[in-house]
C-alpha atoms as a PDB file:
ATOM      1  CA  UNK A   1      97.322 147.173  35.793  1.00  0.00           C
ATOM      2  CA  UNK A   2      95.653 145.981  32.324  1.00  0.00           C
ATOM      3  CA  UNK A   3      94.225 148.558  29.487  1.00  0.00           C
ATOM      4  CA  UNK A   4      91.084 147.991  28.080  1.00  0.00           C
ATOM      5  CA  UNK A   5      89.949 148.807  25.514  1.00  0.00           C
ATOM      6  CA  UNK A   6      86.155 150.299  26.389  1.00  0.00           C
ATOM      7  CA  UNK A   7      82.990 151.057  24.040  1.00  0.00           C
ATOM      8  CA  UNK A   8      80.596 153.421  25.935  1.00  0.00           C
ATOM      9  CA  UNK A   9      77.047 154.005  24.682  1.00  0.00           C
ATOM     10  CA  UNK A  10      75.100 156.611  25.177  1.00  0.00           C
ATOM     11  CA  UNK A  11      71.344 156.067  25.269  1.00  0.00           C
ATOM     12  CA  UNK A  12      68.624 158.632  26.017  1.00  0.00           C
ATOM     13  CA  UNK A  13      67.873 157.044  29.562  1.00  0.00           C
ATOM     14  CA  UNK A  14      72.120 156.664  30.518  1.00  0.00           C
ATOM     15  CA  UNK A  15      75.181 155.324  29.264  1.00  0.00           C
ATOM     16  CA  UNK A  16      76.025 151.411  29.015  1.00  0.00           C
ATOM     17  CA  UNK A  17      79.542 150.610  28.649  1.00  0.00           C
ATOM     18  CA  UNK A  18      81.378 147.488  27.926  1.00  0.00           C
ATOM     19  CA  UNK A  19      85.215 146.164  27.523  1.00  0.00           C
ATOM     20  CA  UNK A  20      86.639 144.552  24.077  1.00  0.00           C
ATOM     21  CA  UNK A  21      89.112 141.125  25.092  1.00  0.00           C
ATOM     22  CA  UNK A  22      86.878 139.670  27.878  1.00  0.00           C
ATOM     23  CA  UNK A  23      85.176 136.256  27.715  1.00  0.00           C
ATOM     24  CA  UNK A  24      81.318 136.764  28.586  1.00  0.00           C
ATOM     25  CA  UNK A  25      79.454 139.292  29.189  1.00  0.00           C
ATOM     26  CA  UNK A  26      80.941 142.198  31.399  1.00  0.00           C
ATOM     27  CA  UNK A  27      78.568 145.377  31.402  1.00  0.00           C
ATOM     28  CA  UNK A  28      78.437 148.827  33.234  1.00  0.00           C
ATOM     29  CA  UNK A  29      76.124 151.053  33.044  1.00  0.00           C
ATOM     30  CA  UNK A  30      75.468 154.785  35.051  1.00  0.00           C
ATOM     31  CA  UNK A  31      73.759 158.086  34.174  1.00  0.00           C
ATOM     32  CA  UNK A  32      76.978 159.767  33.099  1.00  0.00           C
ATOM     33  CA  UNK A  33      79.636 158.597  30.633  1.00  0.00           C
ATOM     34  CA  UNK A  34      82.031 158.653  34.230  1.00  0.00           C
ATOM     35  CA  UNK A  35      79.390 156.462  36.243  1.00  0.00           C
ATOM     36  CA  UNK A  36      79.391 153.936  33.149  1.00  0.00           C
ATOM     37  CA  UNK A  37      82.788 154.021  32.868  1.00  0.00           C
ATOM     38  CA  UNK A  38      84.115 153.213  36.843  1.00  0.00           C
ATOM     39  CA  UNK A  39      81.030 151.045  36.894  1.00  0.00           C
ATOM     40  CA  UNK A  40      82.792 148.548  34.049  1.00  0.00           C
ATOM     41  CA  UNK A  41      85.769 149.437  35.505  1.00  0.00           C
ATOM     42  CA  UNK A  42      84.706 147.436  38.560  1.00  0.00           C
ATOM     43  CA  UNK A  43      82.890 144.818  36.748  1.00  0.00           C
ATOM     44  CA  UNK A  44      85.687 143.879  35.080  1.00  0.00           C
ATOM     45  CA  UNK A  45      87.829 143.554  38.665  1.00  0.00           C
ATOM     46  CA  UNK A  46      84.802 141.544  39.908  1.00  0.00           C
ATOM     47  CA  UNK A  47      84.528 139.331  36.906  1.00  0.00           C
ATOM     48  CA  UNK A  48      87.972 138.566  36.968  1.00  0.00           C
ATOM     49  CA  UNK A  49      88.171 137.999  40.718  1.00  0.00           C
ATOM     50  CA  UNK A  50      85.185 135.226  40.293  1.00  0.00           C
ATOM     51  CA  UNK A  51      86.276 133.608  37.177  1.00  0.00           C
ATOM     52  CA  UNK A  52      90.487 134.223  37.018  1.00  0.00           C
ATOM     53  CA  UNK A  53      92.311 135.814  34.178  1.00  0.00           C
ATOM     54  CA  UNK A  54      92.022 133.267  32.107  1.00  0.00           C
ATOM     55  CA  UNK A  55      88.829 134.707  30.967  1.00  0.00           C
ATOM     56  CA  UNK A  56      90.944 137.639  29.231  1.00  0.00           C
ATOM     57  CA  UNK A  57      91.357 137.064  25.257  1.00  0.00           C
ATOM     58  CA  UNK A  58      95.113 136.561  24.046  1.00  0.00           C
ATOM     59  CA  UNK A  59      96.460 140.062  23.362  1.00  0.00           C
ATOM     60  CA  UNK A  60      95.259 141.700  20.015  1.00  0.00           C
ATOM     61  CA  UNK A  61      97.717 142.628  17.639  1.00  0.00           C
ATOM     62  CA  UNK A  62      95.385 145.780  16.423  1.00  0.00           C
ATOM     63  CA  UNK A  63      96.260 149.113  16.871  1.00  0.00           C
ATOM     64  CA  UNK A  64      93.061 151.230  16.624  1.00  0.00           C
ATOM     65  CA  UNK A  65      89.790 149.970  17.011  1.00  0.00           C
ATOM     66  CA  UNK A  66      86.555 151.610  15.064  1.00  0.00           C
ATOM     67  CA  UNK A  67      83.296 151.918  15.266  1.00  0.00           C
ATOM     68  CA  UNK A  68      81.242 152.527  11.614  1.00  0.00           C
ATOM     69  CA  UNK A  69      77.712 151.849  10.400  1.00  0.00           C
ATOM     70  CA  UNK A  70      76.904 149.818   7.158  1.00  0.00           C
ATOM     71  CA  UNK A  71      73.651 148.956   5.178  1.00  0.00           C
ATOM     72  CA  UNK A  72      73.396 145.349   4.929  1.00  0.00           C
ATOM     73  CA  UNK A  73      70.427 143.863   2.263  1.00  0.00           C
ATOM     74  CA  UNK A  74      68.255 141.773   4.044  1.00  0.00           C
END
């Protein structure tokens, strides 16, 4: 067993979820924050089974993670 840590979206046609320390693209996606969430879930299993673990990031050192919105000039 590995923790994850997940960022689940929720969009006015379903939720799309996705996992933080993974190499590529990984993406779930389901009509419920669950379905999104077990359908990373197994994406991540998959993904790993094709491409080995090596495709995991080196361990982060942070403790929390957040999410914020900023203005940016451009």
């Amino acid at each position: 067993m590995k923790q994850f840590r997940i960022i689940i979206e929720k969009h006015p046609d379903g939720h799309v979820a996705y996992p933080l320390g993974i190499k590529g693209a990984v993406v779930g996606e389901g009509d419920t924050y669950e379905e999104a969430l077990a359908d990373v879930k197994s994406a991540i299993r998959c993904y790993i089974e094709i491409f080995g673990p090596e495709i995991m990031e080196e361990e982060s050192s942070a403790v929390e993670t957040f999410l914020v919105e900023a203005q940016v000039a451009i």
